[in-house]
Every structure is written in structure tokens, then in C-alpha cells.
Protein backbone atom coordinates (compact mmCIF):
# COMPACT_ATOMS: atom_id res chain seq x y z
CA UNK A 1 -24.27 -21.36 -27.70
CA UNK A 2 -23.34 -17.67 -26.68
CA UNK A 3 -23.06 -18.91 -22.77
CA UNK A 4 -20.88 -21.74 -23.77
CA UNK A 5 -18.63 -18.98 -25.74
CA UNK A 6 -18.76 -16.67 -23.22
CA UNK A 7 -17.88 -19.00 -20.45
CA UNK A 8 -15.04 -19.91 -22.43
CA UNK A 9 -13.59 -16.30 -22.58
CA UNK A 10 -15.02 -15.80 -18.90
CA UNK A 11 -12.17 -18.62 -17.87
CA UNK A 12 -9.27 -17.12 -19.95
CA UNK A 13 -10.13 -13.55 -18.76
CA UNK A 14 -10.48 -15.01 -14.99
CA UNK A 15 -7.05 -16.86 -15.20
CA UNK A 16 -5.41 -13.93 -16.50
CA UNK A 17 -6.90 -11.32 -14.21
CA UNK A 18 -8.10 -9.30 -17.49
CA UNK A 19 -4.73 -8.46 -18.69
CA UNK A 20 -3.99 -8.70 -22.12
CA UNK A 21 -0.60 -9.05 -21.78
CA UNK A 22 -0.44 -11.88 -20.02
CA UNK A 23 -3.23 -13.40 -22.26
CA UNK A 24 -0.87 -12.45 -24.73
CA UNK A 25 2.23 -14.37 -23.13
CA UNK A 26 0.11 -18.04 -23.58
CA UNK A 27 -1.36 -16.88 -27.35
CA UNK A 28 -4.48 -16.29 -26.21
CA UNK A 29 -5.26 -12.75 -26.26
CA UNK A 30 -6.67 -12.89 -29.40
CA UNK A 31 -8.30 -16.33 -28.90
CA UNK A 32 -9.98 -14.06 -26.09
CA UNK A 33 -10.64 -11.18 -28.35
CA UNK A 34 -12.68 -13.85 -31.14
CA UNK A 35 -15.08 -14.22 -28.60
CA UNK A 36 -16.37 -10.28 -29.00
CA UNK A 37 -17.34 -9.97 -25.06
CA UNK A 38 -19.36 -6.75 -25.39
CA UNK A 39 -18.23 -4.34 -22.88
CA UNK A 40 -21.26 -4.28 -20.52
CA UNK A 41 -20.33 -7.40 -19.67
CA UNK A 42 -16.38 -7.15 -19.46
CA UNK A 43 -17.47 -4.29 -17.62
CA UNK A 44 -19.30 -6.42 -15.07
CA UNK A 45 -16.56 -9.05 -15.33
CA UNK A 46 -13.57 -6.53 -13.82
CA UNK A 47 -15.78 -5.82 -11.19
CA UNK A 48 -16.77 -9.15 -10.39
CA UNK A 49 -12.73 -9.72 -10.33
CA UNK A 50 -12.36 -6.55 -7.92
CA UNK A 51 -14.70 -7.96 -5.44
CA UNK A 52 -12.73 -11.90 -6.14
CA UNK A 53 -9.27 -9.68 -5.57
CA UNK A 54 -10.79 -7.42 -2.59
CA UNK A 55 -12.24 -10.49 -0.57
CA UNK A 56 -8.90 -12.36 -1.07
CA UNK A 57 -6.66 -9.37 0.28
CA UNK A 58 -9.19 -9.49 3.53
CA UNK A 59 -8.65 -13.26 3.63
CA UNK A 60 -5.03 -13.16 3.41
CA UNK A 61 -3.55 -15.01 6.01
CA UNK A 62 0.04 -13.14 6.44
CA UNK A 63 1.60 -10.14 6.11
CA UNK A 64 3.28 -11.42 2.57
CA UNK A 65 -0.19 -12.86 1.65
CA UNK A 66 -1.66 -8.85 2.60
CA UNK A 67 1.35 -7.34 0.11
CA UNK A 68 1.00 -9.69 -2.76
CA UNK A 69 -3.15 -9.04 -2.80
CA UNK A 70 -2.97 -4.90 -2.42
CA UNK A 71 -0.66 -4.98 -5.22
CA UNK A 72 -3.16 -7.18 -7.38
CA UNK A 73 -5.78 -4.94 -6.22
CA UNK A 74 -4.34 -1.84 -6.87
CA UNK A 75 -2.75 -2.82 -10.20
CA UNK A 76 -6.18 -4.28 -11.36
CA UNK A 77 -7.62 -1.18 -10.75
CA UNK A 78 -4.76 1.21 -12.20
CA UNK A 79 -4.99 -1.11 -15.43
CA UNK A 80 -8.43 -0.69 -16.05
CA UNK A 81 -9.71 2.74 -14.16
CA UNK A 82 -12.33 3.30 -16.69
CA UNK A 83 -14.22 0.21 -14.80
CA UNK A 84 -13.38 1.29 -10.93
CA UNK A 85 -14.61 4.40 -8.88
CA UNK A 86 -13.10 6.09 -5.80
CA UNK A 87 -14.60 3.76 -3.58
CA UNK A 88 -12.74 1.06 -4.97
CA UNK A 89 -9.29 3.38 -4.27
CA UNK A 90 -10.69 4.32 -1.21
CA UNK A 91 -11.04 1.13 0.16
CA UNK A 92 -7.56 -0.16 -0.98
CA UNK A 93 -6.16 3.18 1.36
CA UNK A 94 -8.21 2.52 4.23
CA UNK A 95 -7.43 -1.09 4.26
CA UNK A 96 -3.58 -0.22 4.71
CA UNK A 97 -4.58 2.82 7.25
CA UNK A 98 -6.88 0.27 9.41
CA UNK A 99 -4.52 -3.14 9.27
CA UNK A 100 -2.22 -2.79 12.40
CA UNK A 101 -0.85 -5.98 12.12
CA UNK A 102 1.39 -5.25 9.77
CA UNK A 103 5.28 -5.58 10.38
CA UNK A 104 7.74 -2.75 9.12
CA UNK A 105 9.36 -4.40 6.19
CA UNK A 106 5.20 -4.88 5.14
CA UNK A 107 4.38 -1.48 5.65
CA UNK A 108 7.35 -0.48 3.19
CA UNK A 109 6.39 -2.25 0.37
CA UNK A 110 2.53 -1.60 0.92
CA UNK A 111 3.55 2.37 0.86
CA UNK A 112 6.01 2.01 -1.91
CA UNK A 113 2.87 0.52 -3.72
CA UNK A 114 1.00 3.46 -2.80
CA UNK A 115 3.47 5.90 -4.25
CA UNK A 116 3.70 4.33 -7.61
CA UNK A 117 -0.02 4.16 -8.00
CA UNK A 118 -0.36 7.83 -6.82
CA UNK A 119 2.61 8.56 -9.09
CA UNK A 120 0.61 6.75 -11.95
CA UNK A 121 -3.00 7.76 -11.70
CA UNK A 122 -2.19 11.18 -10.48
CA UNK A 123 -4.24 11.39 -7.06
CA UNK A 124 -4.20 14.41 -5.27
CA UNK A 125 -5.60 12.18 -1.84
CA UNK A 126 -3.28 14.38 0.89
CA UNK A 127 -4.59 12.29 3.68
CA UNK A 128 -2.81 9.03 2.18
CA UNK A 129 0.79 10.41 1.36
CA UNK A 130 0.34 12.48 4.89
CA UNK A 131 -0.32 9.14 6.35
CA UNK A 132 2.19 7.25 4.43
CA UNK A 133 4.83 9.61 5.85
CA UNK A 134 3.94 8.82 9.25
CA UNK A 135 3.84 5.25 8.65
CA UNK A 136 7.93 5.53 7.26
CA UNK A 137 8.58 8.11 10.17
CA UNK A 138 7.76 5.98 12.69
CA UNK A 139 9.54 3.00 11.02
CA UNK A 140 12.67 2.10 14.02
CA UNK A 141 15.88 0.92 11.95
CA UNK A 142 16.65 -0.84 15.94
CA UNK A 143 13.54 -2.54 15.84
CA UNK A 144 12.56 -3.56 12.49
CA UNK A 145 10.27 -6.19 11.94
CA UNK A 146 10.03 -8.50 9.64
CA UNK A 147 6.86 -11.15 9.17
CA UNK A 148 8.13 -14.88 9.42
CA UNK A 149 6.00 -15.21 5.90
CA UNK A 150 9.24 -13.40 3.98
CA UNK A 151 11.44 -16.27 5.00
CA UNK A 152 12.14 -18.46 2.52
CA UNK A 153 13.97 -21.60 3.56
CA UNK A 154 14.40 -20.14 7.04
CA UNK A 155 16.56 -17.62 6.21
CA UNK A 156 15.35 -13.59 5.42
CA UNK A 157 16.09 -12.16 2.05
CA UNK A 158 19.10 -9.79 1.71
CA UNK A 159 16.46 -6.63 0.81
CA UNK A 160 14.51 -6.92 4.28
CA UNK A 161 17.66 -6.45 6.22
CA UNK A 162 17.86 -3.56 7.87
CA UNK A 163 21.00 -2.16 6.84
CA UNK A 164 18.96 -1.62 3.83
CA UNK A 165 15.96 0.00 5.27
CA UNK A 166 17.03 3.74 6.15
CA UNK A 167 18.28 4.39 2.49
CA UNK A 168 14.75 3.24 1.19
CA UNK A 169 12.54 4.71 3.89
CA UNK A 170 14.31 8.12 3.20
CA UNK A 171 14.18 7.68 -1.08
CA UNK A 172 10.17 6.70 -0.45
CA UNK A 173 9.91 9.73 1.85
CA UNK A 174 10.90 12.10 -0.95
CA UNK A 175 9.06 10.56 -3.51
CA UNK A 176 6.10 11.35 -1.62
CA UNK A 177 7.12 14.94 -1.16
CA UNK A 178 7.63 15.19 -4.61
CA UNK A 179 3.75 13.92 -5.42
């Protein structure tokens, strides 16, 4: 009987990536929170998400793909630290420091994530906002790229144009100089 139960709250905690609030959203967060999971086991439940969320992110297939899973991997882990080590950080940093294949417009977002999870776990990591600045540094306004994955019914959206791009690139630059 307890399997069957927890199963049950296994499935709404799965489809809702742990959060609460979007439990909440569908009236089920406290459906979910009936079932009294123990934490041991939600424990082992966000980190059997973290390796679902980290294996998708190296699966992604395009650079859009890439973005959308090392936000979900980040925020998983900035909602619920208590369950996630340095490793886990660590590995979300070097997987933007070793992925090469990653156009401009990419490499924006992916460091404008960074910032706002630095900003909002307070990490003192140098070595990521140092390399984050060279990543926006080196970022060519002539030659900005943008992944074919952003278009969406073959045209580009109007924010990865890049008569937007030098305003942003210099507004994330100062953020990170005022980590």
C-alpha cells in the first residue's frame, strides 16, 4: 500500500519537477503533501531528478535545447540547495566553460543565467564570472550568431537581433562586476 502511495506522489512530484508552486497551479500541492513523503526519500527523489535534468542538458540536441535544460538545472538546484552540493554547481559551470558549440545569442542567455544564480545563491566562484566576462568580451556585434533552433516560423525573434546585443552584453558585464 505505501509503494502504491508513494508512486502516486513520485508521479506528481516528477511532472512538476518538485516545485510546489507549480503543484500548486493544478491543486495538487497539497494532494502531494497528504502523501507525507518523508524527507530521506524526497531527498533521494531531487537527486534522482538532478541526474533526469543533468543527462537531458547533455542530450540536448540544439543550442535552444542546451539553454532551456541549464536553466532547469540550475533553477532545480537554486530551489532546493539544501539537497545539491558543489559538484552539482560545478558541473552546471563547467558544462557552459567546455560546450564550444554554442552560438553568441546562446552564450548570452546561458551567462545571464549564471549571473542571476550567482546573484541568488551568493557564490563567490571568481573563475566563472572571470570567465563569463570573457565569454561577453569576445562576443562580435558584426558577427553575431544566432542558432537556427531560435527561429520560430523561419523568422528570428526581435530580442536576438543584434541591434539589441551591445546594450545587453554591456548591462550583463556590469552586473558581473558588481557580484
Amino acid at each position: 500500500m505505501k509503494g502504491d502511495i508513494y508512486k502516486q506522489a513520485k508521479e506528481i512530484f516528477f511532472k512538476y519537477q518538485g516545485n510546489s508552486f507549480f503543484m500548486e497551479q493544478d491543486y495538487l500541492y497539497k494532494t502531494f503533501k497528504n502523501y507525507n513523503v518523508p524527507q530521506n526519500v524526497l531527498a533521494d527523489w531531487y537527486k534522482e531528478l538532478l541526474r533526469n535534468n543533468k543527462e537531458q542538458l547533455l542530450c540536448a540536441s540544439n543550442n535552444k535545447e542546451i539553454k532551456s535544460k541549464f536553466f532547469i538545472y540550475l533553477e532545480l538546484i537554486r530551489c532546493n540547495k539544501q539537497y545539491f552540493s558543489n559538484n552539482d554547481i560545478e558541473f552546471a559551470f563547467d558544462f557552459f566553460r567546455k560546450n564550444k558549440g554554442l552560438d553568441d545569442f546562446s552564450k548570452i542567455i546561458m551567462v545571464e543565467i549564471i549571473i542571476k544564480f550567482i546573484k541568488q545563491q551568493n557564490i563567490i566562484d571568481t573563475s566563472i564570472k572571470e570567465y563569463c566576462k570573457v565569454v561577453l568580451t569576445k562576443i562580435n556585434t558584426d558577427s553575431f550568431t544566432v542558432d537556427e533552433s531560435y527561429k520560430y516560423h523561419g523568422e528570428l525573434p526581435s530580442y536576438t537581433l543584434k541591434e539589441n546585443v551591445s546594450s545587453r552584453v554591456l548591462e550583463d558585464l556590469e552586473q558581473i562586476a558588481n557580484l
